[in-house]
Structure formats: structure tokens, C-alpha cells
PDB file of N, CA and C in Angstrom:
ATOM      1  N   UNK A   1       7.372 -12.962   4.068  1.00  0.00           N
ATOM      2  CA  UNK A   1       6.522 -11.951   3.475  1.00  0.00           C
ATOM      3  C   UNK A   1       5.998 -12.479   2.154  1.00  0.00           C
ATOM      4  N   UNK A   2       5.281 -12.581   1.939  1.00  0.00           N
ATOM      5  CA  UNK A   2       4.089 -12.624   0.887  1.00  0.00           C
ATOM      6  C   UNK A   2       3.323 -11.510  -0.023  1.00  0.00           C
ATOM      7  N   UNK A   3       3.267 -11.872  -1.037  1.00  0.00           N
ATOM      8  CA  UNK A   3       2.811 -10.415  -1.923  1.00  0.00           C
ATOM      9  C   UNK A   3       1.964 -11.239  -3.196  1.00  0.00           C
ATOM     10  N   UNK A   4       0.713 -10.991  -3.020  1.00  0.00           N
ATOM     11  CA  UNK A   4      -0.443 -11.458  -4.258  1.00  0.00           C
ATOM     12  C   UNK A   4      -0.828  -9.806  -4.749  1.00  0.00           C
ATOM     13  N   UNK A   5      -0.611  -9.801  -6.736  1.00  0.00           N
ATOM     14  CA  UNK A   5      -1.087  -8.607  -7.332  1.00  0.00           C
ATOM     15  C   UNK A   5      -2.268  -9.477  -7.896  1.00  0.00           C
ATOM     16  N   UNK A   6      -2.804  -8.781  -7.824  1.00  0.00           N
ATOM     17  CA  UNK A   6      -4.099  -8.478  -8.479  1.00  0.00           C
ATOM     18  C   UNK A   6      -4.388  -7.836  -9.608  1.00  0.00           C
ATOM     19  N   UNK A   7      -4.858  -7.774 -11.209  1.00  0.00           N
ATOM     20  CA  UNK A   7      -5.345  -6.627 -11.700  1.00  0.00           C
ATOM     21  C   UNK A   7      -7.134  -6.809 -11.964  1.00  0.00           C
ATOM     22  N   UNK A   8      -7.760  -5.587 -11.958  1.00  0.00           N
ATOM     23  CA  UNK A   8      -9.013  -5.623 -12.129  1.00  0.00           C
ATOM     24  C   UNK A   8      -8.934  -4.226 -12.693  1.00  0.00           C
ATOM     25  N   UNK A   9      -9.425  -4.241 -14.395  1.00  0.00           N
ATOM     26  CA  UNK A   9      -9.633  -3.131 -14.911  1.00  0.00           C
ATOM     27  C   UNK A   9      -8.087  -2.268 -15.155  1.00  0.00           C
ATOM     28  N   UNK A  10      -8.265  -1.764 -14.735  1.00  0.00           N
ATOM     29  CA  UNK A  10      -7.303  -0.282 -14.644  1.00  0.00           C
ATOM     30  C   UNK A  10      -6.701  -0.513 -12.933  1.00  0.00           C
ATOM     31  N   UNK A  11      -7.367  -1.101 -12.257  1.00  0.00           N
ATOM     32  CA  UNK A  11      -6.961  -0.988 -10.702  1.00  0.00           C
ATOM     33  C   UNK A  11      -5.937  -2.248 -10.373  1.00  0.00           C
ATOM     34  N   UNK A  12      -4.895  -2.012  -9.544  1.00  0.00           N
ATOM     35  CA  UNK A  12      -3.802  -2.990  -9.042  1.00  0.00           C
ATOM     36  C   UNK A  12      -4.374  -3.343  -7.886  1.00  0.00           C
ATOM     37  N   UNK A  13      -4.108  -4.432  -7.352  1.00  0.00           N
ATOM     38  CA  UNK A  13      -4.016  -4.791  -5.587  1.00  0.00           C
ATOM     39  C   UNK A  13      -2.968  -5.417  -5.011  1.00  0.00           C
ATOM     40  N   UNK A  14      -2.318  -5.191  -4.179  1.00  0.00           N
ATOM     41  CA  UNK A  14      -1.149  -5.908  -3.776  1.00  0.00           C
ATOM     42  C   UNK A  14      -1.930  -6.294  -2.158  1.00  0.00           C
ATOM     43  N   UNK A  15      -1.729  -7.476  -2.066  1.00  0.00           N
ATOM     44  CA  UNK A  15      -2.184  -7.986  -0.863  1.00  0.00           C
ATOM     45  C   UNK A  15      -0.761  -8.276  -0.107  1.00  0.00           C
ATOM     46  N   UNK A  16      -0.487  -7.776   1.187  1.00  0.00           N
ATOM     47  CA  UNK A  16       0.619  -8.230   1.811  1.00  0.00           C
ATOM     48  C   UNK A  16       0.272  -8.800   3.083  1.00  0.00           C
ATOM     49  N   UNK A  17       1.078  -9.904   2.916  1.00  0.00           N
ATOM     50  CA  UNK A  17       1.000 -10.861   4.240  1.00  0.00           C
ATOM     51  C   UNK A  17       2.532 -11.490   5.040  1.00  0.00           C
ATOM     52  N   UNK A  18       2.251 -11.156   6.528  1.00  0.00           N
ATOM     53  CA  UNK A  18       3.584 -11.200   6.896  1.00  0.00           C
ATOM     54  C   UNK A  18       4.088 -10.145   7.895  1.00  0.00           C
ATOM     55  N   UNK A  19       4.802 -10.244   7.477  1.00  0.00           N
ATOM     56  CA  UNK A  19       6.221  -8.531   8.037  1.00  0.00           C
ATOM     57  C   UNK A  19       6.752  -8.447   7.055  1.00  0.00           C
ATOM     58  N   UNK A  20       6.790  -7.199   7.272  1.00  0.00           N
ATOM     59  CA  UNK A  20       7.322  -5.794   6.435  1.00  0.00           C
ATOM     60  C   UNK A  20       8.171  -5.323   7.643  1.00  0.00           C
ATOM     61  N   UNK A  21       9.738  -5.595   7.350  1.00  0.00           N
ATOM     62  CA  UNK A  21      10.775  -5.318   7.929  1.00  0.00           C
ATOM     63  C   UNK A  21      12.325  -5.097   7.181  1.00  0.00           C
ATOM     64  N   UNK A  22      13.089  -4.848   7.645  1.00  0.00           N
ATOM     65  CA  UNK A  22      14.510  -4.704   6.642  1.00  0.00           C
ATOM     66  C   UNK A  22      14.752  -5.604   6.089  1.00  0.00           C
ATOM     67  N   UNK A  23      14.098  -7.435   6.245  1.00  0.00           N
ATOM     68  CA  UNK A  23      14.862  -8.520   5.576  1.00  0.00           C
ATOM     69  C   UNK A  23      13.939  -8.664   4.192  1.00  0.00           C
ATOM     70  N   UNK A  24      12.552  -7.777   4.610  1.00  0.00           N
ATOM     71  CA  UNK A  24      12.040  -8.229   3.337  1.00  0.00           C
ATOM     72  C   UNK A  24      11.482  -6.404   2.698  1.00  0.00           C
ATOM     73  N   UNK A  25      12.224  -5.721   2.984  1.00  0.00           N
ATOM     74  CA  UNK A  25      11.668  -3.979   2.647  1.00  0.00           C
ATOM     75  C   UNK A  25      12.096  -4.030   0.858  1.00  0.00           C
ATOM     76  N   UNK A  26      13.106  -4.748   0.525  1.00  0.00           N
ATOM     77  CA  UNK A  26      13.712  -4.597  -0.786  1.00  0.00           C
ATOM     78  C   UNK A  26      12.848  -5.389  -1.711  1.00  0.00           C
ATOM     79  N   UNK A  27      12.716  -6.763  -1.628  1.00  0.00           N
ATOM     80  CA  UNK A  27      11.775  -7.278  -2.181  1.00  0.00           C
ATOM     81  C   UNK A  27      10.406  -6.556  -2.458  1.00  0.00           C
ATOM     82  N   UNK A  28       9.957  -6.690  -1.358  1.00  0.00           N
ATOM     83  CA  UNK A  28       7.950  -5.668  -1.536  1.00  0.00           C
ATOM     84  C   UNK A  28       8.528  -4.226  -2.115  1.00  0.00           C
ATOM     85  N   UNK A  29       9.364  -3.277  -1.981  1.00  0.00           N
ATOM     86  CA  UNK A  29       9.679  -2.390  -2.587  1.00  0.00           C
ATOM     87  C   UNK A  29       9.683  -2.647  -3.887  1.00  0.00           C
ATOM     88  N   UNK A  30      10.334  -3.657  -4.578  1.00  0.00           N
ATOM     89  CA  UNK A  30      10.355  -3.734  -5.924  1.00  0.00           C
ATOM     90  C   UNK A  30       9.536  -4.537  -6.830  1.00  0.00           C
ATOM     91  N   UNK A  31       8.349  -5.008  -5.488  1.00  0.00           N
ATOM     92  CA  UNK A  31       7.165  -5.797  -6.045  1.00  0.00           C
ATOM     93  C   UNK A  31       6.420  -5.255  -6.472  1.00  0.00           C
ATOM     94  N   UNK A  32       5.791  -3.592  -5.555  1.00  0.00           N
ATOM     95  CA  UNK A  32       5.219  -2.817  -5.389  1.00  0.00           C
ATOM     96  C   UNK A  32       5.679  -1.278  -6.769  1.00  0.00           C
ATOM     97  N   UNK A  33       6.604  -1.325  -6.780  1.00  0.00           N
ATOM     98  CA  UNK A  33       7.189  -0.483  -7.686  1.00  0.00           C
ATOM     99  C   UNK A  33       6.898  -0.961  -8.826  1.00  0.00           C
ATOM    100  N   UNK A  34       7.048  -1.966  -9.523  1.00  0.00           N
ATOM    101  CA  UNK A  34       6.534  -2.547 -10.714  1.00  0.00           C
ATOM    102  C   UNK A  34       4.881  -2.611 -10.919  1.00  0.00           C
ATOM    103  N   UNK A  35       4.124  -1.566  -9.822  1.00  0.00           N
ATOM    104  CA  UNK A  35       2.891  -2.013 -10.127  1.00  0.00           C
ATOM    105  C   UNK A  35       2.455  -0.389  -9.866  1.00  0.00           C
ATOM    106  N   UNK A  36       3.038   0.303  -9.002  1.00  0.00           N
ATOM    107  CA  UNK A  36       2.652   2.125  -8.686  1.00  0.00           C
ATOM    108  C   UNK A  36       3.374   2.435  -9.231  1.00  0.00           C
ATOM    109  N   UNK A  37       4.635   2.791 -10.162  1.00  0.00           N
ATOM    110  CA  UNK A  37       5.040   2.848 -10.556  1.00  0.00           C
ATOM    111  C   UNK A  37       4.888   3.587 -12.231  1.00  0.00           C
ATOM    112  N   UNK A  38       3.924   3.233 -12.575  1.00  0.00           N
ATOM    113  CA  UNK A  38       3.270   3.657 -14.195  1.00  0.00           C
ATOM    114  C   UNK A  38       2.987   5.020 -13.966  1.00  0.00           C
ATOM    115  N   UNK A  39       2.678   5.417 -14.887  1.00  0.00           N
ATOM    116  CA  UNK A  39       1.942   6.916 -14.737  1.00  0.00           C
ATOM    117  C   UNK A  39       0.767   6.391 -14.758  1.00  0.00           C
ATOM    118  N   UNK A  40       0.240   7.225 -13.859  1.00  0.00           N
ATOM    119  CA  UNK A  40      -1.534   7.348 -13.575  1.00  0.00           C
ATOM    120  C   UNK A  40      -1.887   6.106 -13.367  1.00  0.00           C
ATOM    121  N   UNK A  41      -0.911   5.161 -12.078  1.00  0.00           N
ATOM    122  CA  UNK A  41      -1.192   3.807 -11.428  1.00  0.00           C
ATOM    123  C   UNK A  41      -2.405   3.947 -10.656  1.00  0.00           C
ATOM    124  N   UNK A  42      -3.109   2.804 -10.688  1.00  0.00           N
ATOM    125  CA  UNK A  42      -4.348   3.293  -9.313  1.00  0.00           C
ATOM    126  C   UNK A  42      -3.852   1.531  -8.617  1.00  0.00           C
ATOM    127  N   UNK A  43      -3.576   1.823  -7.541  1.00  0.00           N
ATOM    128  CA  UNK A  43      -3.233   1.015  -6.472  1.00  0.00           C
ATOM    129  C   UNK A  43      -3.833   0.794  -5.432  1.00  0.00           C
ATOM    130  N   UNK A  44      -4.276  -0.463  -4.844  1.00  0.00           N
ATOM    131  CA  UNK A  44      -5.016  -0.676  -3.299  1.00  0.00           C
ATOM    132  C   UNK A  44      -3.814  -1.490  -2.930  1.00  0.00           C
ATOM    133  N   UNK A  45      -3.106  -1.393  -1.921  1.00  0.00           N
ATOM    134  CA  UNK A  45      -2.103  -2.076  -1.099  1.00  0.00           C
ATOM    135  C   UNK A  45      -2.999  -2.804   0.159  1.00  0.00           C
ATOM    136  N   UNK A  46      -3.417  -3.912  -0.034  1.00  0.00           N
ATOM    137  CA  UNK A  46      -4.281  -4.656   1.213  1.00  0.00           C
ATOM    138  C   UNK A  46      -4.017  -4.685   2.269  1.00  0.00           C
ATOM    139  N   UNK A  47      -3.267  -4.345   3.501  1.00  0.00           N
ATOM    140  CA  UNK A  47      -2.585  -4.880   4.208  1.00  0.00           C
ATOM    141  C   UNK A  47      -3.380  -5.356   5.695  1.00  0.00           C
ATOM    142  N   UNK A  48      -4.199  -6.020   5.461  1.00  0.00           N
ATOM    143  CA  UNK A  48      -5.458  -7.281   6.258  1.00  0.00           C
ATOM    144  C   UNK A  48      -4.507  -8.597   6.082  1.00  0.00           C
ATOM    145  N   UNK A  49      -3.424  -8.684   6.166  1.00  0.00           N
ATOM    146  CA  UNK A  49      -2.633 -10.018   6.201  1.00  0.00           C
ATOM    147  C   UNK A  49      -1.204  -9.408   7.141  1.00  0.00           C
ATOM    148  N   UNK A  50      -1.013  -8.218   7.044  1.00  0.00           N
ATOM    149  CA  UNK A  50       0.329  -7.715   7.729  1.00  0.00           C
ATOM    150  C   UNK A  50       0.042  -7.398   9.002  1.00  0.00           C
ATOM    151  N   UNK A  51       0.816  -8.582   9.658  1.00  0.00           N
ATOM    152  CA  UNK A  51       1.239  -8.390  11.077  1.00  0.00           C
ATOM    153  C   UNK A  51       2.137  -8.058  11.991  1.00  0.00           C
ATOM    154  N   UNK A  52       2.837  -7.181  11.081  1.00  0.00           N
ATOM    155  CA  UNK A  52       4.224  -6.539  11.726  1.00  0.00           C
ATOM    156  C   UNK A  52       4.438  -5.505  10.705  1.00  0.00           C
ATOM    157  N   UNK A  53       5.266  -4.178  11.240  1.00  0.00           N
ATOM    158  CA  UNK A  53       5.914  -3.248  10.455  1.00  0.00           C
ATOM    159  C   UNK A  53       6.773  -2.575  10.837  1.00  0.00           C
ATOM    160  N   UNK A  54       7.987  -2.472  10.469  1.00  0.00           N
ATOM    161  CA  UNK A  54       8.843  -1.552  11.156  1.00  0.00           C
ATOM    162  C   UNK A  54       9.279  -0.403  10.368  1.00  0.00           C
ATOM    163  N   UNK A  55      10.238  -0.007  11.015  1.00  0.00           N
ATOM    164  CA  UNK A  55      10.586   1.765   9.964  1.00  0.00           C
ATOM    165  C   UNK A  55      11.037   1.769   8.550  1.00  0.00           C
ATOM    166  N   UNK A  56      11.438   0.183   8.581  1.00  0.00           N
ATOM    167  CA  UNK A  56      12.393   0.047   7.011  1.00  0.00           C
ATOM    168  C   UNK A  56      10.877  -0.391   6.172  1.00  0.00           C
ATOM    169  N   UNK A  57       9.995  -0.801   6.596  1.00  0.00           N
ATOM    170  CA  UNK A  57       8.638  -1.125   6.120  1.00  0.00           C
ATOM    171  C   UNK A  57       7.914  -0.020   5.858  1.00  0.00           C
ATOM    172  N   UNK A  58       7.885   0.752   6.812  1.00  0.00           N
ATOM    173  CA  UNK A  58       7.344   2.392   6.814  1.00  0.00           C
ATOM    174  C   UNK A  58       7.401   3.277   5.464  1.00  0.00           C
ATOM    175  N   UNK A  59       9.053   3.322   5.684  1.00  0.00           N
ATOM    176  CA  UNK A  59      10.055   3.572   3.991  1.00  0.00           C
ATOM    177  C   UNK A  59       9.276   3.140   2.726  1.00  0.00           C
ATOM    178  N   UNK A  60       9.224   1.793   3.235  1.00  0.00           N
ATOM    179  CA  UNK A  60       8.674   1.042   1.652  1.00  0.00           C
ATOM    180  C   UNK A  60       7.193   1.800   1.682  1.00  0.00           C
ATOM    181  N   UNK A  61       6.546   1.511   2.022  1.00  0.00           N
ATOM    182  CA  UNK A  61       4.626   2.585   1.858  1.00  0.00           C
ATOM    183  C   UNK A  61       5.172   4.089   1.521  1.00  0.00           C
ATOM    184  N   UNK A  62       6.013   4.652   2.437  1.00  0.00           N
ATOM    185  CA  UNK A  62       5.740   6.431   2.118  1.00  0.00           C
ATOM    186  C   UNK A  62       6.315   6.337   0.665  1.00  0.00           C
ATOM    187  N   UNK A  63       7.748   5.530   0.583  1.00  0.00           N
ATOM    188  CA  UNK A  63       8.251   5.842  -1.130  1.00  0.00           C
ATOM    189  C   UNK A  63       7.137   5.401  -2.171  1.00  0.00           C
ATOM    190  N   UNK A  64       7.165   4.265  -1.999  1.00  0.00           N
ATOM    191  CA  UNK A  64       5.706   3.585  -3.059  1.00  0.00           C
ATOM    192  C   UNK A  64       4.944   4.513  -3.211  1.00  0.00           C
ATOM    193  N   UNK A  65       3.993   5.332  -2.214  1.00  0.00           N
ATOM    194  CA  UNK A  65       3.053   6.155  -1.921  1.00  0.00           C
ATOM    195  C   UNK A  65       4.074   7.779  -2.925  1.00  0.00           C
ATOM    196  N   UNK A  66       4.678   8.266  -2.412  1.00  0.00           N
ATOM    197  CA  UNK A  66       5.256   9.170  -2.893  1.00  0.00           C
ATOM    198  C   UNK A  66       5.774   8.937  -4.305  1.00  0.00           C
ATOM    199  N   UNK A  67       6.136   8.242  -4.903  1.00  0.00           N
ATOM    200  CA  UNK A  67       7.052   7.348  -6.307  1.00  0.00           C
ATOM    201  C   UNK A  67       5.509   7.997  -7.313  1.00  0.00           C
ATOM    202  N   UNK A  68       4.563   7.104  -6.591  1.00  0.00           N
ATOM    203  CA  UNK A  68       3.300   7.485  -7.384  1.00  0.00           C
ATOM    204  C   UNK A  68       2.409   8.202  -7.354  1.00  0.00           C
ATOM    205  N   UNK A  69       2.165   9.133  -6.998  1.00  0.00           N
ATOM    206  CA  UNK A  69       1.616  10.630  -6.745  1.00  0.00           C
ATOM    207  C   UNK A  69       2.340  11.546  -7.643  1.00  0.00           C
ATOM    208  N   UNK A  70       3.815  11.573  -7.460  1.00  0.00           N
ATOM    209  CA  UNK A  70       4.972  12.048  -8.296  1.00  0.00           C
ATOM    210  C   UNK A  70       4.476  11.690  -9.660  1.00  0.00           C
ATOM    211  N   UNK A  71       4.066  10.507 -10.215  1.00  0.00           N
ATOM    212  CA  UNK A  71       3.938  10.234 -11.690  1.00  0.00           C
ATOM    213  C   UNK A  71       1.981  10.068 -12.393  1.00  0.00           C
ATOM    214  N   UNK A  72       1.744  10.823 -10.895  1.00  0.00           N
ATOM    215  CA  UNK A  72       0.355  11.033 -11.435  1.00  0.00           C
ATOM    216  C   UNK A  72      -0.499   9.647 -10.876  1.00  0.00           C
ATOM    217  N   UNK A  73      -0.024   9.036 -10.110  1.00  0.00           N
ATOM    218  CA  UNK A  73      -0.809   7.506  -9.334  1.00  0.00           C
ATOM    219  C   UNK A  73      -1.401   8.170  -8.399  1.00  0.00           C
ATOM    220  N   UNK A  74      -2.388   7.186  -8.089  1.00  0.00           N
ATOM    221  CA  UNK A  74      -2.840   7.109  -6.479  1.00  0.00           C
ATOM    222  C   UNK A  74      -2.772   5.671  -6.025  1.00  0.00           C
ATOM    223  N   UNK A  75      -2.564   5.832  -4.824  1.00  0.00           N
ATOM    224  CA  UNK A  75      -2.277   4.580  -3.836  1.00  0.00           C
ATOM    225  C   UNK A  75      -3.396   4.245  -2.496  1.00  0.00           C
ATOM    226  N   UNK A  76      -3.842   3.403  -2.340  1.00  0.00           N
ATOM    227  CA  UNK A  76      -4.899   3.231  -1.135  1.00  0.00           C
ATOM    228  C   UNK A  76      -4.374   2.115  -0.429  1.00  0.00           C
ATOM    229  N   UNK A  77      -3.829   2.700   1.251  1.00  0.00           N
ATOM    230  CA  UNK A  77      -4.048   1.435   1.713  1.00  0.00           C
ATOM    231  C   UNK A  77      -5.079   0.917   2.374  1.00  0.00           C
ATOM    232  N   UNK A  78      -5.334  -0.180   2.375  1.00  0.00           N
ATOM    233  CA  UNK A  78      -6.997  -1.132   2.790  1.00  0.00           C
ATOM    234  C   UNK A  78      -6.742  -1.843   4.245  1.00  0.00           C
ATOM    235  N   UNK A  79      -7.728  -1.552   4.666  1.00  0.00           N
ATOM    236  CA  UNK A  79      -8.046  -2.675   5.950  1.00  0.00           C
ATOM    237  C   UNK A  79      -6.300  -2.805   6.536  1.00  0.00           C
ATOM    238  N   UNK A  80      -6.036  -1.876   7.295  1.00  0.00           N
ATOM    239  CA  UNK A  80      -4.615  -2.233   8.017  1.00  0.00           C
ATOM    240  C   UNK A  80      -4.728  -3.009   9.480  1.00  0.00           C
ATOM    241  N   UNK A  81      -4.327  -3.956   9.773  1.00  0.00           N
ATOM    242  CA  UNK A  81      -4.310  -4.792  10.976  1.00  0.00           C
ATOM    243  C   UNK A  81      -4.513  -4.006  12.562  1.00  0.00           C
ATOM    244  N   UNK A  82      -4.905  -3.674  13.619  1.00  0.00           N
ATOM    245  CA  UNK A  82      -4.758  -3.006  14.812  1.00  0.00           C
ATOM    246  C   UNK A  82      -3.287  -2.396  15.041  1.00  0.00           C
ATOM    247  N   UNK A  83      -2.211  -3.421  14.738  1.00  0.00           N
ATOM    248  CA  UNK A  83      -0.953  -3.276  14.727  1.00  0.00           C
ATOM    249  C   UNK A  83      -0.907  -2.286  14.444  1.00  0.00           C
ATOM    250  N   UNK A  84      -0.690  -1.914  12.744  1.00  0.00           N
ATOM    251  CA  UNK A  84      -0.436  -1.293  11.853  1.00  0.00           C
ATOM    252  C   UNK A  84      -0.707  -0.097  12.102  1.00  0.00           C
ATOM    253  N   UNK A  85      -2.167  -0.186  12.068  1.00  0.00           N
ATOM    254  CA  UNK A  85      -2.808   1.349  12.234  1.00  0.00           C
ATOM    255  C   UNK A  85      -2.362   2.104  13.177  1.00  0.00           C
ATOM    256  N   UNK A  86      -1.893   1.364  14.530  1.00  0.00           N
ATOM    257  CA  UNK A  86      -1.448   1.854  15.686  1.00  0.00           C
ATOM    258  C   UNK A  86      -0.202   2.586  15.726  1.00  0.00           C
ATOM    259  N   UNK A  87       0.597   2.052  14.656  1.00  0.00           N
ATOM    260  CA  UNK A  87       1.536   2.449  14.216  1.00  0.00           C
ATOM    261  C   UNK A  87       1.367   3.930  13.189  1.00  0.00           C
ATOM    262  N   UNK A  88       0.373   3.849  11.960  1.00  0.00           N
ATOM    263  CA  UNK A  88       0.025   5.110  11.620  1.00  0.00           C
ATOM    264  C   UNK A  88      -0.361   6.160  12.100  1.00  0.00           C
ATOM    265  N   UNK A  89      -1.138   5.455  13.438  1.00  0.00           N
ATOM    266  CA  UNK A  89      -1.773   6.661  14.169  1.00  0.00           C
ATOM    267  C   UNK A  89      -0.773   7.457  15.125  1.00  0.00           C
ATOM    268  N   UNK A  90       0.070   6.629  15.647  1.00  0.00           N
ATOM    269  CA  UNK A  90       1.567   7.474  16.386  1.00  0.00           C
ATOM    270  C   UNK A  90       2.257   8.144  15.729  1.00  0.00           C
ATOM    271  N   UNK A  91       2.679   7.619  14.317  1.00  0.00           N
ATOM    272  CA  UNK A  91       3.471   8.701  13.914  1.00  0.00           C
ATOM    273  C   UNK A  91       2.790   9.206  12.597  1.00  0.00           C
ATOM    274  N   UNK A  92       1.763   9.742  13.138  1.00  0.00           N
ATOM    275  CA  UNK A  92       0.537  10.758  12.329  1.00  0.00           C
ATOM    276  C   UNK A  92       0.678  10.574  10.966  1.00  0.00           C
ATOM    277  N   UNK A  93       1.071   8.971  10.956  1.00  0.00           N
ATOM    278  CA  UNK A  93       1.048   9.305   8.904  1.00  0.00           C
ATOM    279  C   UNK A  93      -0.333   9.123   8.650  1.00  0.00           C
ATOM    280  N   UNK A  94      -1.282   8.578   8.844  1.00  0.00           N
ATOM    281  CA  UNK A  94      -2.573   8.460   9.016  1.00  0.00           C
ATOM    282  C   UNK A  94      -2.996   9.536   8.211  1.00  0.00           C
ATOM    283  N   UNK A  95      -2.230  10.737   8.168  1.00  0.00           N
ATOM    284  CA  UNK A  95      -2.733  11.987   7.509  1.00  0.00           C
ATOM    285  C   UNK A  95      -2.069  12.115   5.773  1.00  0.00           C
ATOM    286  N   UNK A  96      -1.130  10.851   5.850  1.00  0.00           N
ATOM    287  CA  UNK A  96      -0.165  11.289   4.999  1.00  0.00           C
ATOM    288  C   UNK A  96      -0.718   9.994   3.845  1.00  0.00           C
ATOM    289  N   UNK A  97      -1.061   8.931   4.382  1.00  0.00           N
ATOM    290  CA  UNK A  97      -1.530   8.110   3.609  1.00  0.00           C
ATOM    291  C   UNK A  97      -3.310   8.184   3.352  1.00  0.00           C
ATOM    292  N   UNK A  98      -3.922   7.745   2.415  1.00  0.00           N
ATOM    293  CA  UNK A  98      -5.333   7.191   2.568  1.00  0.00           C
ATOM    294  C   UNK A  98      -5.279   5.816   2.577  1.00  0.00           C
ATOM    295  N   UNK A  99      -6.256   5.592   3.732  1.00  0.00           N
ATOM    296  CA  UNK A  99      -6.600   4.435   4.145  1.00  0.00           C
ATOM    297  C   UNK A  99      -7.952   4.298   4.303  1.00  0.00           C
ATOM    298  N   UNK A 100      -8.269   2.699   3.549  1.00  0.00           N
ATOM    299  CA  UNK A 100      -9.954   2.399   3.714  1.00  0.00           C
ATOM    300  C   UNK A 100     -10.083   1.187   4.205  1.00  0.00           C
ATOM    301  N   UNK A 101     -11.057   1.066   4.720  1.00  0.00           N
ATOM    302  CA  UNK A 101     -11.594  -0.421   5.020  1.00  0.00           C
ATOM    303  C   UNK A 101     -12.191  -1.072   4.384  1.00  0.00           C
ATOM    304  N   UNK A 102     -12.922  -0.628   3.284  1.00  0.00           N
ATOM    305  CA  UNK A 102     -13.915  -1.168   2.646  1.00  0.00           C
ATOM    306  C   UNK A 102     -13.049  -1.249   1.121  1.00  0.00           C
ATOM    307  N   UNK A 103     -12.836  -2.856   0.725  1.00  0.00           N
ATOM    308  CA  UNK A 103     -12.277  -2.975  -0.280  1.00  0.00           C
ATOM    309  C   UNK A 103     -13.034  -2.749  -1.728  1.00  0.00           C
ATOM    310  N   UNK A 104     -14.324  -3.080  -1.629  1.00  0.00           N
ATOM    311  CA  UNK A 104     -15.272  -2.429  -3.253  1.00  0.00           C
ATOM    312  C   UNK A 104     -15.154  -0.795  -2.683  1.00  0.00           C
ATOM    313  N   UNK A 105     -15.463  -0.128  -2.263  1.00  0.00           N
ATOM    314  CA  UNK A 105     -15.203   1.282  -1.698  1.00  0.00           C
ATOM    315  C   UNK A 105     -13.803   1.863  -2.348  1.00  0.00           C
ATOM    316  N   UNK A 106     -12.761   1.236  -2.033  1.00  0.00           N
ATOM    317  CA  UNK A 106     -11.362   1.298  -2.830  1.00  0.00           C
ATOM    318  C   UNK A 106     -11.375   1.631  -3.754  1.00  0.00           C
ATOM    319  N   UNK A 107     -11.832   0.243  -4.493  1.00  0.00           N
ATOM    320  CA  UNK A 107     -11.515   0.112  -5.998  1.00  0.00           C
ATOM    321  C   UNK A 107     -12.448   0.952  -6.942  1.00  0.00           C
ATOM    322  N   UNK A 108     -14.107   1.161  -6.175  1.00  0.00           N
ATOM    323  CA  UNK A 108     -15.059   2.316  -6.836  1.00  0.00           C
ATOM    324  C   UNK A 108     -13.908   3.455  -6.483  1.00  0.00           C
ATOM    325  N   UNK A 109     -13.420   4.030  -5.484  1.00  0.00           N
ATOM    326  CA  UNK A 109     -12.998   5.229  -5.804  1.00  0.00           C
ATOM    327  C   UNK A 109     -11.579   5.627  -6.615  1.00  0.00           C
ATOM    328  N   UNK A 110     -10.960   4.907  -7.006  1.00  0.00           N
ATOM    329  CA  UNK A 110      -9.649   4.522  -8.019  1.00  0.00           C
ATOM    330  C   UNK A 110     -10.071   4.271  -9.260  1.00  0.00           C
ATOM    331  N   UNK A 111     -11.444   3.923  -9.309  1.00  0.00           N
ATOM    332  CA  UNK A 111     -11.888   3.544 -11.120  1.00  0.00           C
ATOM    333  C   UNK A 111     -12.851   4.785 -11.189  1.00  0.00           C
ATOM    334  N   UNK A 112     -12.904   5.371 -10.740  1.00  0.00           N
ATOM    335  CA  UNK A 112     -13.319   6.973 -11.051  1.00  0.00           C
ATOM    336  C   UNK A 112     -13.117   8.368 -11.049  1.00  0.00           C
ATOM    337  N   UNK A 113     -11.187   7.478 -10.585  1.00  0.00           N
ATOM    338  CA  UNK A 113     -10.314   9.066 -10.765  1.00  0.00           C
ATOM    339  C   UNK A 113     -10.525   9.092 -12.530  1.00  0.00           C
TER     340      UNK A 113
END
């Protein structure tokens, strides 16, 4: 698993590449936490490199996602793989997360909360 941050402005990006599974949920959890984490974080989580996800991976997005909403963040995830999405779309988090495809689209709508 792989994890490139990004800052631009006020906006974070975490690009993840890999799997997102139990051997690596602790790591990206605390990669990711050091960056949604702030009050009033604005976050794009890329995940156009992640080719696997399982439930302990799942964990890591809803807490991240939840951690920062709680402290006044928002979180976007970007461009999710067929995999992935397939996976959001079964277990209807799809509703629970925002997700975009369009990465300037992202970051315009995070630099104008």
C-alpha cells in the first residue's frame, strides 16, 4: 500500500495505491488521520490507484470520513476503481460517502466550503 499527500492551498489529497486490507488498515488510518483530522480539514482521498478493499479498509474510509465531519472537515473520495465502487454500491455506502470523478471538480468544491 502506498499513500502520496498532497497539499494545495487549504485542500489535502491522499492518493492511495494498492490494497486497503487488515495488513495495511493501521498504517493508511494513521496516514490519513494526520491529514482529516484538523478542524475544518478539506480532504480528496484519490482512490484511482486502489485495487482491492476489504471490511478492515472499509473501517479506515467510514472512520477517516466520520473523525472529520465530527471536527468540522469534509472528505471526498475521487475516481474509485470498478472494484471499489462495486463494493460501495452493495453495501449502499455510496450514500454515506461523497464521491467524484472529476479531480479539479473536487478540489473547486472543498476550496469553497
Amino acid at each position: 500500500m502506498g499513500i502520496e499527500v498532497e497539499r494545495k492551498g487549504s485542500v489535502a489529497t491522499a492518493k492511495l495505491n494498492g490494497v486497503l486490507n487488515a495488513e495495511t488498515a493501521d498504517a493508511t488510518s494513521n496516514a490519513l488521520a494526520e491529514i482529516a483530522f484538523e478542524p475544518d480539514a478539506r480532504v480528496i482521498i484519490d482512490l484511482s490507484g486502489l485495487h482491492y478493499l476489504d471490511s478492515s479498509g472499509l473501517s479506515v474510509l467510514i472512520h477517516t470520513v466520520t473523525r472529520s465531519r465530527m471536527s468540522g472537515g469534509r472528505v471526498l473520495l475521487l475516481s474509485p476503481t470498478p472494484f471499489v465502487r462495486g463494493i460501495f454500491d452493495v453495501t449502499r455506502l455510496n450514500t454515506f460517502f461523497e464521491i467524484v470523478d472529476d479531480a479539479a471538480a473536487a478540489e473547486a468544491a472543498l476550496s469553497n466550503d
